[in-house]
PDB file of N, CA and C in Angstrom:
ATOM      1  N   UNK A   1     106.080 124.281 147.622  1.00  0.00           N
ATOM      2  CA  UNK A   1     105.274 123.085 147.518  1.00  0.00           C
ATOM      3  C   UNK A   1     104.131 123.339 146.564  1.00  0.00           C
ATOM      4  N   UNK A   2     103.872 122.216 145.670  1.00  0.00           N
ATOM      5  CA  UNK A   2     102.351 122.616 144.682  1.00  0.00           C
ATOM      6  C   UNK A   2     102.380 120.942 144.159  1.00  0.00           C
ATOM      7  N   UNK A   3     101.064 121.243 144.022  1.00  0.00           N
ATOM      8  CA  UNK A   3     100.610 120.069 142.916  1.00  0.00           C
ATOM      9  C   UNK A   3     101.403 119.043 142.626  1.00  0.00           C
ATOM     10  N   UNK A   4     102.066 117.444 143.486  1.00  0.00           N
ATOM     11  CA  UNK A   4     102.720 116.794 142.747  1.00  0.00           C
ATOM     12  C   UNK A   4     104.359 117.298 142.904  1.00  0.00           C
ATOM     13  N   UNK A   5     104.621 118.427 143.705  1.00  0.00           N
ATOM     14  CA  UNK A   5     106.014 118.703 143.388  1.00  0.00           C
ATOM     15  C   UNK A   5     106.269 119.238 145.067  1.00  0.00           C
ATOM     16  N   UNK A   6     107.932 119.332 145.643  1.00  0.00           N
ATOM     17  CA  UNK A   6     107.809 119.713 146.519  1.00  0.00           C
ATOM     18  C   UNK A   6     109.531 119.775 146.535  1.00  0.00           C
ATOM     19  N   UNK A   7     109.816 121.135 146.750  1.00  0.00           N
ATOM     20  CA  UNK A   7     111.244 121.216 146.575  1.00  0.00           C
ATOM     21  C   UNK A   7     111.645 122.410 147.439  1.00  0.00           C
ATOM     22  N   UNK A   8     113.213 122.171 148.200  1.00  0.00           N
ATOM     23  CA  UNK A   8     113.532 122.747 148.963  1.00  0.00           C
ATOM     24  C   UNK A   8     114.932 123.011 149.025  1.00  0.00           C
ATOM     25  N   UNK A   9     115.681 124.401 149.631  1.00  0.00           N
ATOM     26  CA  UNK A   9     117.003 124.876 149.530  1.00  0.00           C
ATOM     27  C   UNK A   9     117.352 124.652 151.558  1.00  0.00           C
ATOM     28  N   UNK A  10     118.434 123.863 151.600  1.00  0.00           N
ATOM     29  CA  UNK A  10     118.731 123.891 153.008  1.00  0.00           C
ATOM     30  C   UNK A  10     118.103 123.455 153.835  1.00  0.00           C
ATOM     31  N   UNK A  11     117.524 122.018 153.382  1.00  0.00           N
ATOM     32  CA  UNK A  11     116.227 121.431 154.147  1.00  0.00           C
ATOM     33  C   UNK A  11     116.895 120.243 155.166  1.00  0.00           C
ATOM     34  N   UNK A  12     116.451 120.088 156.297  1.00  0.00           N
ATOM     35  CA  UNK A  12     117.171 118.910 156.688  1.00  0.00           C
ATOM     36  C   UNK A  12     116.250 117.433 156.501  1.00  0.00           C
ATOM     37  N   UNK A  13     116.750 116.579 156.717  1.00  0.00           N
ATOM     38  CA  UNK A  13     115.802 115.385 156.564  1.00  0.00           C
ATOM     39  C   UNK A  13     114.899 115.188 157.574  1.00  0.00           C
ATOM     40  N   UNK A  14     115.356 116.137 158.892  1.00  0.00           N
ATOM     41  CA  UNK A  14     114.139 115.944 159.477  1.00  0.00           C
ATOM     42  C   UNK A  14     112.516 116.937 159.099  1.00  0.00           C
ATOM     43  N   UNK A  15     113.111 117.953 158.412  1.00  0.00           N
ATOM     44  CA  UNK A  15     111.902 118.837 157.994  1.00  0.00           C
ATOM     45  C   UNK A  15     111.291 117.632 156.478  1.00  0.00           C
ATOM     46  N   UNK A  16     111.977 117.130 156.163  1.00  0.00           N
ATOM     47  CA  UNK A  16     111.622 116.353 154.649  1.00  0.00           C
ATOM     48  C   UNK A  16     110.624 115.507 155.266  1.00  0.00           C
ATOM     49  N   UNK A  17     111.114 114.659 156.199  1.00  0.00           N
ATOM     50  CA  UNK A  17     110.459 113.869 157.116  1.00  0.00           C
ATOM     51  C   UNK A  17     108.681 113.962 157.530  1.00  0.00           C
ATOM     52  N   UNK A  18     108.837 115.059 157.532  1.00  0.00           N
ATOM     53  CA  UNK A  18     107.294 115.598 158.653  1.00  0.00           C
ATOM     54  C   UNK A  18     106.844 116.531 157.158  1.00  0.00           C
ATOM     55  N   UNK A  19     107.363 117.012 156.112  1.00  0.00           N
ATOM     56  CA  UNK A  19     106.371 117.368 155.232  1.00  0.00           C
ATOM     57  C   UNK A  19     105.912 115.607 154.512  1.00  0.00           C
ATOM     58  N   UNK A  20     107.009 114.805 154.459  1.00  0.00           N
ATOM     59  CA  UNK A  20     106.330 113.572 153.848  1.00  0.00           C
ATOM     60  C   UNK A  20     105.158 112.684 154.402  1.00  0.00           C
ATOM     61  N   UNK A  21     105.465 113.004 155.862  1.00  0.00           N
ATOM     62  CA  UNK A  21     104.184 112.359 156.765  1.00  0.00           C
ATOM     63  C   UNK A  21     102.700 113.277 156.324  1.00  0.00           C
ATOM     64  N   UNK A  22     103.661 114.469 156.224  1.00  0.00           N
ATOM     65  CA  UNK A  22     101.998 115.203 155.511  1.00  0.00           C
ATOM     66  C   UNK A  22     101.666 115.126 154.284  1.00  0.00           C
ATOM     67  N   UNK A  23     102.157 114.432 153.247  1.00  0.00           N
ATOM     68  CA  UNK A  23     101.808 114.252 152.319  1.00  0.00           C
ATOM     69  C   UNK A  23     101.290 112.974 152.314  1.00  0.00           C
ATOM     70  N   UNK A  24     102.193 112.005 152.860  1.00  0.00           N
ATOM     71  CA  UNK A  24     101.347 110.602 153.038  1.00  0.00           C
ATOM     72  C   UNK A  24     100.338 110.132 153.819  1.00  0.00           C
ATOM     73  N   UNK A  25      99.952 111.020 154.722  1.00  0.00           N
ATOM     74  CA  UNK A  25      99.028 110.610 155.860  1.00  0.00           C
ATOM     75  C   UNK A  25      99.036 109.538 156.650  1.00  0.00           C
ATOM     76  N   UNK A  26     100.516 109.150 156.748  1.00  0.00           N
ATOM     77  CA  UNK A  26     101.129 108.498 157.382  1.00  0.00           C
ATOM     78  C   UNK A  26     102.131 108.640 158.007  1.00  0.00           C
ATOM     79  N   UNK A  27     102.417 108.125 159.474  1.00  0.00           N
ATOM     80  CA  UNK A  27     103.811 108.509 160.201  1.00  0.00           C
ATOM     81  C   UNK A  27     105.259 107.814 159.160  1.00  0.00           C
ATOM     82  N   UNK A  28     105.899 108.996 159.031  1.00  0.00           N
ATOM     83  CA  UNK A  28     107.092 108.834 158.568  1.00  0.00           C
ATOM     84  C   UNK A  28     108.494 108.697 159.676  1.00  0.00           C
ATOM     85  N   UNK A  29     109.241 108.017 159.623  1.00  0.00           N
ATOM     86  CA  UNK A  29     110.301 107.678 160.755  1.00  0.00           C
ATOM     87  C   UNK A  29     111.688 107.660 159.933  1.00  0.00           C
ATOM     88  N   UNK A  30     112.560 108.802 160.237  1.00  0.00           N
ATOM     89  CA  UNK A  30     113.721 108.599 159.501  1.00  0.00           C
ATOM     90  C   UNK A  30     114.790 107.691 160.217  1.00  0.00           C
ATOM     91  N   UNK A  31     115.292 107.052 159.589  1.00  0.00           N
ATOM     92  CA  UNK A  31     116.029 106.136 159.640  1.00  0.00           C
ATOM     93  C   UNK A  31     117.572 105.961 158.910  1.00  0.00           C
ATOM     94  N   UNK A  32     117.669 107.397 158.567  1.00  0.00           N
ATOM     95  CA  UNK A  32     118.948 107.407 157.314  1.00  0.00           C
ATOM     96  C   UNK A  32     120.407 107.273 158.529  1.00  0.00           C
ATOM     97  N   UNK A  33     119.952 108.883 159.267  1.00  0.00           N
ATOM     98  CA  UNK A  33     121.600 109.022 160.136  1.00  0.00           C
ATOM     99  C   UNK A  33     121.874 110.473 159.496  1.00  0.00           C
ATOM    100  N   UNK A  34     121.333 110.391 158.395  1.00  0.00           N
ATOM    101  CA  UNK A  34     121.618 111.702 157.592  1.00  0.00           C
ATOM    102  C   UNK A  34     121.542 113.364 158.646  1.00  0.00           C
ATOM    103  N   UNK A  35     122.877 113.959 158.685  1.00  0.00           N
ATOM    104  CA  UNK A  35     122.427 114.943 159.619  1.00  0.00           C
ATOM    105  C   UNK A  35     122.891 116.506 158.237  1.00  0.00           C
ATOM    106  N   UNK A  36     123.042 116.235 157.481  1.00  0.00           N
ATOM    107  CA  UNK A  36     122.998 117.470 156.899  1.00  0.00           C
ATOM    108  C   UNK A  36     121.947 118.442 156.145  1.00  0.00           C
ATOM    109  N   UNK A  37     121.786 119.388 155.216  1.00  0.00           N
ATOM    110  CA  UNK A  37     121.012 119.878 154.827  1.00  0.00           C
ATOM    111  C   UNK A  37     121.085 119.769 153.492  1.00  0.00           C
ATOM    112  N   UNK A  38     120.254 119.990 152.879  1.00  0.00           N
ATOM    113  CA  UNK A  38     119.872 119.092 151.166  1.00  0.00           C
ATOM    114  C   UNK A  38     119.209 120.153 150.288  1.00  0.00           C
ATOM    115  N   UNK A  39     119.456 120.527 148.865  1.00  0.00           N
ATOM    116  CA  UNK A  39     118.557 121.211 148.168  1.00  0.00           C
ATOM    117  C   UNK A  39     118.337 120.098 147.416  1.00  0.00           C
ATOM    118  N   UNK A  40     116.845 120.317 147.131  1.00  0.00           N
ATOM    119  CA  UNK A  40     115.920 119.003 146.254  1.00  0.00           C
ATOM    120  C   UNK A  40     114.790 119.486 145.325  1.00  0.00           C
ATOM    121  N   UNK A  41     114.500 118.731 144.456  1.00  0.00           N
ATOM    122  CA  UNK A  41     113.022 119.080 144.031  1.00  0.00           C
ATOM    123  C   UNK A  41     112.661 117.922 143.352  1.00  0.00           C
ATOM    124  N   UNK A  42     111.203 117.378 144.206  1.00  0.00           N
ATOM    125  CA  UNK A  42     110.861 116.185 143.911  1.00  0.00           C
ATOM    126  C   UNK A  42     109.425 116.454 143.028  1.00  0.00           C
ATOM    127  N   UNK A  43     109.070 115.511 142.124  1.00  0.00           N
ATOM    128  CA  UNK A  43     107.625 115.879 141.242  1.00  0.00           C
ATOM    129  C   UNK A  43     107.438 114.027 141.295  1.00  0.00           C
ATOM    130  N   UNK A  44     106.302 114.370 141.225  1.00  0.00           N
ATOM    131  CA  UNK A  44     105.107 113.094 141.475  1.00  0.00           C
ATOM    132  C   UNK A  44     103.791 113.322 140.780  1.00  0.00           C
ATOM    133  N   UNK A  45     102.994 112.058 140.188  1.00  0.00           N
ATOM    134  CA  UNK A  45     101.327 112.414 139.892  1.00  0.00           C
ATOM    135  C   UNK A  45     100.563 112.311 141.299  1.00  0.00           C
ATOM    136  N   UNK A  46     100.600 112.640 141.691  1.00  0.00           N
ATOM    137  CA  UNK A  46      99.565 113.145 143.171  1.00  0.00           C
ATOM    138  C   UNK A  46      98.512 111.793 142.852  1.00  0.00           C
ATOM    139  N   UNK A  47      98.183 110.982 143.821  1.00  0.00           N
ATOM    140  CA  UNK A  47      97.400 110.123 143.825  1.00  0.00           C
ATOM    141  C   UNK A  47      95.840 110.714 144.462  1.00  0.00           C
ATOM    142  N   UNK A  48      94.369 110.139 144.062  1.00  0.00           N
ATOM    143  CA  UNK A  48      93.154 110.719 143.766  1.00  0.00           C
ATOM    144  C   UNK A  48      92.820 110.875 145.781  1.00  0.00           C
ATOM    145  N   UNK A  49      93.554 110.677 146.267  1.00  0.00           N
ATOM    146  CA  UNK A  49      93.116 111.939 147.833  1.00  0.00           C
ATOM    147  C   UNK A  49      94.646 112.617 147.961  1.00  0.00           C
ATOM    148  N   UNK A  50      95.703 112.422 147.265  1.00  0.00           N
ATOM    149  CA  UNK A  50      96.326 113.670 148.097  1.00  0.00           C
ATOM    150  C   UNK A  50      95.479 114.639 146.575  1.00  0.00           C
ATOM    151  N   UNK A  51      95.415 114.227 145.484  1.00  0.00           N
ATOM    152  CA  UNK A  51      95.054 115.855 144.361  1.00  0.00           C
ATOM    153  C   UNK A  51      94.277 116.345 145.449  1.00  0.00           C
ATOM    154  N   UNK A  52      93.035 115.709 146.014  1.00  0.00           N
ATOM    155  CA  UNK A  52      91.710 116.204 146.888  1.00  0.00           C
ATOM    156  C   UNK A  52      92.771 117.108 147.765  1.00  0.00           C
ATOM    157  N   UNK A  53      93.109 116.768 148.541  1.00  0.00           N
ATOM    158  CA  UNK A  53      93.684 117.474 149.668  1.00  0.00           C
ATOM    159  C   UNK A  53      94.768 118.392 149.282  1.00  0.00           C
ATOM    160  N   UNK A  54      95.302 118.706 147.996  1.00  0.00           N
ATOM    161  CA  UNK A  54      96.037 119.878 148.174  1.00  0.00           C
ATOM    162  C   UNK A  54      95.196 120.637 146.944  1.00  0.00           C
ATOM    163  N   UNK A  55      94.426 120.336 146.819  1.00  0.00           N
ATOM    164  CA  UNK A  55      93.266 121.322 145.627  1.00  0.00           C
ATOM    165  C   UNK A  55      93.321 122.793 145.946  1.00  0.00           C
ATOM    166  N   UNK A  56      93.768 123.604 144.902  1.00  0.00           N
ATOM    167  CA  UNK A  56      93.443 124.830 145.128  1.00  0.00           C
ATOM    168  C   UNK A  56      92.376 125.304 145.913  1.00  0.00           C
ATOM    169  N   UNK A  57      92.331 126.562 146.586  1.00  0.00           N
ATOM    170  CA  UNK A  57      91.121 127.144 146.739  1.00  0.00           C
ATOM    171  C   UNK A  57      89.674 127.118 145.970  1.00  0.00           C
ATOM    172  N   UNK A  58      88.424 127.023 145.844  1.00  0.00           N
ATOM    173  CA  UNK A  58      87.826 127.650 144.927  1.00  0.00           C
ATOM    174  C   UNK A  58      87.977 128.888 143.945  1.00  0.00           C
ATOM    175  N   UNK A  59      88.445 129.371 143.138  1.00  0.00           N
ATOM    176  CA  UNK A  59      88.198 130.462 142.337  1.00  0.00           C
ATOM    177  C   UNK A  59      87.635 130.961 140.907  1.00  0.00           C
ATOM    178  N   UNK A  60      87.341 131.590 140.663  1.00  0.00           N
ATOM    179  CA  UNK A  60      87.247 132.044 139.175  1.00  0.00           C
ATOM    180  C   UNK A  60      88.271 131.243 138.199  1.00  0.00           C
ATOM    181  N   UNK A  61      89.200 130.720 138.688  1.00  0.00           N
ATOM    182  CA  UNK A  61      89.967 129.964 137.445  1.00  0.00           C
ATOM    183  C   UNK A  61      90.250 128.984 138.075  1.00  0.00           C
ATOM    184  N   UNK A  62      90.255 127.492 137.046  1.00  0.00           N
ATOM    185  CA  UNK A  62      90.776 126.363 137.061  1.00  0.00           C
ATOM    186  C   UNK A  62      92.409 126.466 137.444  1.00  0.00           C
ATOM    187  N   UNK A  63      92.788 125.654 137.670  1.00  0.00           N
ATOM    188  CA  UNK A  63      94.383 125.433 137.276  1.00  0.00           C
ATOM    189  C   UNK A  63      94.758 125.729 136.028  1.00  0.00           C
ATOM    190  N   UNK A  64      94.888 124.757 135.110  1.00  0.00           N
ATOM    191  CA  UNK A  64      94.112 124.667 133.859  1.00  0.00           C
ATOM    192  C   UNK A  64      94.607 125.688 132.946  1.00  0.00           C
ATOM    193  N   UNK A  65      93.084 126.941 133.608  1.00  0.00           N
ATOM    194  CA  UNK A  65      92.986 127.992 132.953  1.00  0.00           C
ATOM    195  C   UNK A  65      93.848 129.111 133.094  1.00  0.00           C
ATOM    196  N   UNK A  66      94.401 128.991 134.404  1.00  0.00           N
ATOM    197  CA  UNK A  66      95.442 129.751 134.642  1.00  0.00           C
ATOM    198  C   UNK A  66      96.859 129.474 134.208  1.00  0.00           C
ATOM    199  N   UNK A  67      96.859 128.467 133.400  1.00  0.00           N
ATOM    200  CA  UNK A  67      98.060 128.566 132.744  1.00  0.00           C
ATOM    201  C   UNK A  67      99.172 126.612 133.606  1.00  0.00           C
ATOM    202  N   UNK A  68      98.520 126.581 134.177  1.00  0.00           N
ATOM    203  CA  UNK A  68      98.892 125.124 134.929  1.00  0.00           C
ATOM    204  C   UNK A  68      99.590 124.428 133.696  1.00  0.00           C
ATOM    205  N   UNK A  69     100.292 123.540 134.046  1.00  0.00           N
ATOM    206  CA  UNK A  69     100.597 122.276 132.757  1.00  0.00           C
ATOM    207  C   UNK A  69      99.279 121.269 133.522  1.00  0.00           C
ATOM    208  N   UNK A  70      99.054 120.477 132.595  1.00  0.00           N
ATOM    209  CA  UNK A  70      98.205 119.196 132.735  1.00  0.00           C
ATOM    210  C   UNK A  70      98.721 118.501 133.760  1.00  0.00           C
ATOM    211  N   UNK A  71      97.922 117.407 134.277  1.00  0.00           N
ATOM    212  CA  UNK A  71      98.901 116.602 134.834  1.00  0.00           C
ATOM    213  C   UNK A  71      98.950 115.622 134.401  1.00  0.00           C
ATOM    214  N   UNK A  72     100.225 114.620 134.502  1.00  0.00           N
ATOM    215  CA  UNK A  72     100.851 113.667 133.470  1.00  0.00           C
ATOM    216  C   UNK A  72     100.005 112.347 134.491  1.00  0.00           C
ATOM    217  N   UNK A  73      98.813 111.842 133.886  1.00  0.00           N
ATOM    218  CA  UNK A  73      98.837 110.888 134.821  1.00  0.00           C
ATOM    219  C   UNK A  73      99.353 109.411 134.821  1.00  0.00           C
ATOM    220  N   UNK A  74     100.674 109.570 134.392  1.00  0.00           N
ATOM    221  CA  UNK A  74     101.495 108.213 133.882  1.00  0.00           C
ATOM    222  C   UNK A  74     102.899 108.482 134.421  1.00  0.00           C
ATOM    223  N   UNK A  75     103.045 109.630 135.228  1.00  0.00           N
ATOM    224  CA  UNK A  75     104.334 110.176 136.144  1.00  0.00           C
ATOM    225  C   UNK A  75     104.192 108.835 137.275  1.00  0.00           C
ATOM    226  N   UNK A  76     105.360 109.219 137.843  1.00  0.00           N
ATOM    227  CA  UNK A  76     105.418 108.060 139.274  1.00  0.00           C
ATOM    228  C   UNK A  76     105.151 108.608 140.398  1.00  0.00           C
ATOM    229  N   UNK A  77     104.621 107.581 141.617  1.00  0.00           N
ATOM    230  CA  UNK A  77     103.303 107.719 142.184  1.00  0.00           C
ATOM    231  C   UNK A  77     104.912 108.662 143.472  1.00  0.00           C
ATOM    232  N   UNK A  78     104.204 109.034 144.608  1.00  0.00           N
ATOM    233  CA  UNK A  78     104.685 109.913 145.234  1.00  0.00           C
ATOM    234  C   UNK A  78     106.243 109.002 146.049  1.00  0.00           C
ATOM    235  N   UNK A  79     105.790 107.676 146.165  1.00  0.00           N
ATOM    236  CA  UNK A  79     107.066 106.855 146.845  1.00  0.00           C
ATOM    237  C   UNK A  79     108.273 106.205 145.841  1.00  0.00           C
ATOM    238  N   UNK A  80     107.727 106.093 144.477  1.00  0.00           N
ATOM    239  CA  UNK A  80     108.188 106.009 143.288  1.00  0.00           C
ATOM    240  C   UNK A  80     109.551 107.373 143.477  1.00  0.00           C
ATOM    241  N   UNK A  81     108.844 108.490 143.035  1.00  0.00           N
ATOM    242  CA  UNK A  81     110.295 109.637 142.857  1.00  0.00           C
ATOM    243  C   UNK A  81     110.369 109.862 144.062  1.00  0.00           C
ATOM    244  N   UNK A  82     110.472 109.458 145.480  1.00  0.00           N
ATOM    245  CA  UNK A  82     111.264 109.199 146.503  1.00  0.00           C
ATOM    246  C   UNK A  82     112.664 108.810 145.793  1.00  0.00           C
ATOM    247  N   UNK A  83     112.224 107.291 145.451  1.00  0.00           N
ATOM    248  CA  UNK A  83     113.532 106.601 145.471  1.00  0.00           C
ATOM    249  C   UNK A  83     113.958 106.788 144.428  1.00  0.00           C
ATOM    250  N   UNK A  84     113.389 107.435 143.478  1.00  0.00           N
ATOM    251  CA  UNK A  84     114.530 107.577 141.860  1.00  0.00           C
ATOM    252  C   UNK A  84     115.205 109.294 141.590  1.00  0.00           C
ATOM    253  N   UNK A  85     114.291 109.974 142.883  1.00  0.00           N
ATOM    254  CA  UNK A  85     114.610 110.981 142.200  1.00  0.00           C
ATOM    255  C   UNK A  85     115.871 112.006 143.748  1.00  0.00           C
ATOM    256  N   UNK A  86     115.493 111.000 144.995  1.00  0.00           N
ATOM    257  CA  UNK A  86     116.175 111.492 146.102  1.00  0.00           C
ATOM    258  C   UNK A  86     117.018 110.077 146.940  1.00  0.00           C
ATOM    259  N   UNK A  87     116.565 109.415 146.247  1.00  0.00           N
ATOM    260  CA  UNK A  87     117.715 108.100 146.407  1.00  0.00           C
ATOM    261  C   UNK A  87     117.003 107.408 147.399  1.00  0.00           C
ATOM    262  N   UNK A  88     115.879 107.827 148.399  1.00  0.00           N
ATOM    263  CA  UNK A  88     115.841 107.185 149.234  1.00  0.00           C
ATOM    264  C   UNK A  88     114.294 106.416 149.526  1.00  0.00           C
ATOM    265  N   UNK A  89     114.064 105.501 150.473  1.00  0.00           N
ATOM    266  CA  UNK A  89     113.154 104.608 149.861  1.00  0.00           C
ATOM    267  C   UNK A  89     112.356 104.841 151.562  1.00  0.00           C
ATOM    268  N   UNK A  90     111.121 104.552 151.182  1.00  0.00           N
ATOM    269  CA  UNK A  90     109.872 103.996 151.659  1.00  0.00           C
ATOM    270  C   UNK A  90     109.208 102.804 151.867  1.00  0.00           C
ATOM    271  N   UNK A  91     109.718 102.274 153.415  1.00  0.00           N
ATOM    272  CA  UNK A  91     108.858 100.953 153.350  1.00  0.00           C
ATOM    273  C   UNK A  91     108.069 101.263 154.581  1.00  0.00           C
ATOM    274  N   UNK A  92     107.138 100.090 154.144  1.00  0.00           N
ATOM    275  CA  UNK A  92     106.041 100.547 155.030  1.00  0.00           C
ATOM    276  C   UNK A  92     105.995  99.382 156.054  1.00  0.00           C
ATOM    277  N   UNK A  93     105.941 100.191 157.727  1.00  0.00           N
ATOM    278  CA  UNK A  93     106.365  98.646 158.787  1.00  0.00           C
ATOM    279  C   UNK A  93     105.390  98.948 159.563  1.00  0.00           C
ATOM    280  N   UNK A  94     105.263  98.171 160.308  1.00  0.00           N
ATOM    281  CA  UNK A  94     104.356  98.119 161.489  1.00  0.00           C
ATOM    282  C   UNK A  94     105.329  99.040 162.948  1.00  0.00           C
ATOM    283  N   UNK A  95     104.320  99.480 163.765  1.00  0.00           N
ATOM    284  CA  UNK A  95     105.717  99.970 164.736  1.00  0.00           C
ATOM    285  C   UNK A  95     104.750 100.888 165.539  1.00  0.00           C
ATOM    286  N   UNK A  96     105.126 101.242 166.999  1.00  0.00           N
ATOM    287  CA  UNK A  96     104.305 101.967 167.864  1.00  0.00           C
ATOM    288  C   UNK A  96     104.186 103.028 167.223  1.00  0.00           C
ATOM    289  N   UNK A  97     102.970 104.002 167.393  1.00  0.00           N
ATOM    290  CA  UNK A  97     102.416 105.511 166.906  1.00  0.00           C
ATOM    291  C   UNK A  97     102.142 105.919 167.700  1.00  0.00           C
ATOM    292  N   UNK A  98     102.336 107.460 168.427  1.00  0.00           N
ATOM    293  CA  UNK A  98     101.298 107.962 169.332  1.00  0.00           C
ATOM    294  C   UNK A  98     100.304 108.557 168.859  1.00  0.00           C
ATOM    295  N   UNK A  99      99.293 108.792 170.077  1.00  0.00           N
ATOM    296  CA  UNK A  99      98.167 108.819 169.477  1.00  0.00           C
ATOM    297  C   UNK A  99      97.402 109.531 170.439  1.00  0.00           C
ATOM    298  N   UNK A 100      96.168 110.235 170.466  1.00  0.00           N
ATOM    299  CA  UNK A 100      95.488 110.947 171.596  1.00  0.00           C
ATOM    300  C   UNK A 100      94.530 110.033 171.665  1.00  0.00           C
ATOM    301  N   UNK A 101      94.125 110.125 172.939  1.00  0.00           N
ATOM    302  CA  UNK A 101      92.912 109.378 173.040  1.00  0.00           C
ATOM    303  C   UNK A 101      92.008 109.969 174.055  1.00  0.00           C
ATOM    304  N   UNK A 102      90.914 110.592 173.683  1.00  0.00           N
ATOM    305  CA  UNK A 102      89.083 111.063 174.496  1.00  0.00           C
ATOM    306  C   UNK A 102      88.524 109.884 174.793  1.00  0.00           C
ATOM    307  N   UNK A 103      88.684 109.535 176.226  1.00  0.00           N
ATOM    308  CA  UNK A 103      88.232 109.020 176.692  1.00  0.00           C
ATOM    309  C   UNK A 103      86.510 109.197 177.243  1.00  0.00           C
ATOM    310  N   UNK A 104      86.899 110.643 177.370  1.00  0.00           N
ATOM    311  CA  UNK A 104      85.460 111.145 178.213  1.00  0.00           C
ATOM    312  C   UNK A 104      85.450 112.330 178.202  1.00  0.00           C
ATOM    313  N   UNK A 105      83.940 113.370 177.582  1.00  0.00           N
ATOM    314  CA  UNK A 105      83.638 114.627 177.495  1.00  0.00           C
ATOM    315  C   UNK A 105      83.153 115.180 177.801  1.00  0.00           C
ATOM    316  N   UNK A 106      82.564 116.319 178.287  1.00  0.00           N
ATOM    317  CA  UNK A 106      81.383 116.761 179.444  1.00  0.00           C
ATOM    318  C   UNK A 106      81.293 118.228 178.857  1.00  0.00           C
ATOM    319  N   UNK A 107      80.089 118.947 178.506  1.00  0.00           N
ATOM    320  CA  UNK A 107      80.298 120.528 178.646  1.00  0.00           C
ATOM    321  C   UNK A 107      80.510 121.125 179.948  1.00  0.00           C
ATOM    322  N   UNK A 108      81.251 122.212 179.416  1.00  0.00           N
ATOM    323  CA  UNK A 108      81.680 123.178 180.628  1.00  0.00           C
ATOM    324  C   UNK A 108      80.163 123.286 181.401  1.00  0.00           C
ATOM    325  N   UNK A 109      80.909 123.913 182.890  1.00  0.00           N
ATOM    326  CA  UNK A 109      80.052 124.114 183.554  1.00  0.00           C
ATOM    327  C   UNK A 109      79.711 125.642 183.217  1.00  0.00           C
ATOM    328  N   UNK A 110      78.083 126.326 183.884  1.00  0.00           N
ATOM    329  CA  UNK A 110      78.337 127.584 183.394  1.00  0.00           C
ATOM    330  C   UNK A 110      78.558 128.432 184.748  1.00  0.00           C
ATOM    331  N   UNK A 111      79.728 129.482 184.444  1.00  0.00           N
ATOM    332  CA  UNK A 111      80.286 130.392 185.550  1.00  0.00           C
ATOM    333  C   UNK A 111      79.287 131.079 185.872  1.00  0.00           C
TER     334      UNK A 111
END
């Protein structure tokens, strides 16, 4: 996985599934039927919070400088090479989520 790209040998759709929910920050729900395993490699321009959120570490070198390619910011957006580049598509529905919910917090007592 890096920057815009995310490719895999022997992946099933349910692991594709739950890295895409982590890329979208959204619940992903497969819906194919698909039960086999897949080699893929998908590339995307990373939209301005996922770049934030998969940003290198801080270091002594840029991307950049370390030899990175640029990024193309005229590539297609991350649901775009879904469907052109793995056939399969992204719509976005309404639908139950679970969810935690803190109701009520208290500090420990002390032993």
């Amino acid at each position: 996985m890096g920057r815009g790209e995310l490719s895999g040998t022997a992946v099933t759709i349910e692991s594709l599934v739950q890295e895409l929910t982590a890329q979208t920050g959204r619940t992903v729900i497969d819906k194919t039927d698909l039960k086999r395993e897949y080699d893929f490699k998908l590339q995307w321009t990373p939209e301005l919070g996922q770049m934030n959120s998969m940003a290198p570490p801080p270091g002594p070198q840029a991307p950049a400088a370390a030899g990175a390619p640029a990024s193309d910011a005229t590539g297609p957006t991350l649901v775009t090479a879904i469907q052109e580049q793995l056939g399969l598509k992204l719509e976005s529905a309404k639908g139950p989520v679970e969810v935690i919910v803190v109701d009520h917090v208290e500090r420990p007592s002390a032993n």
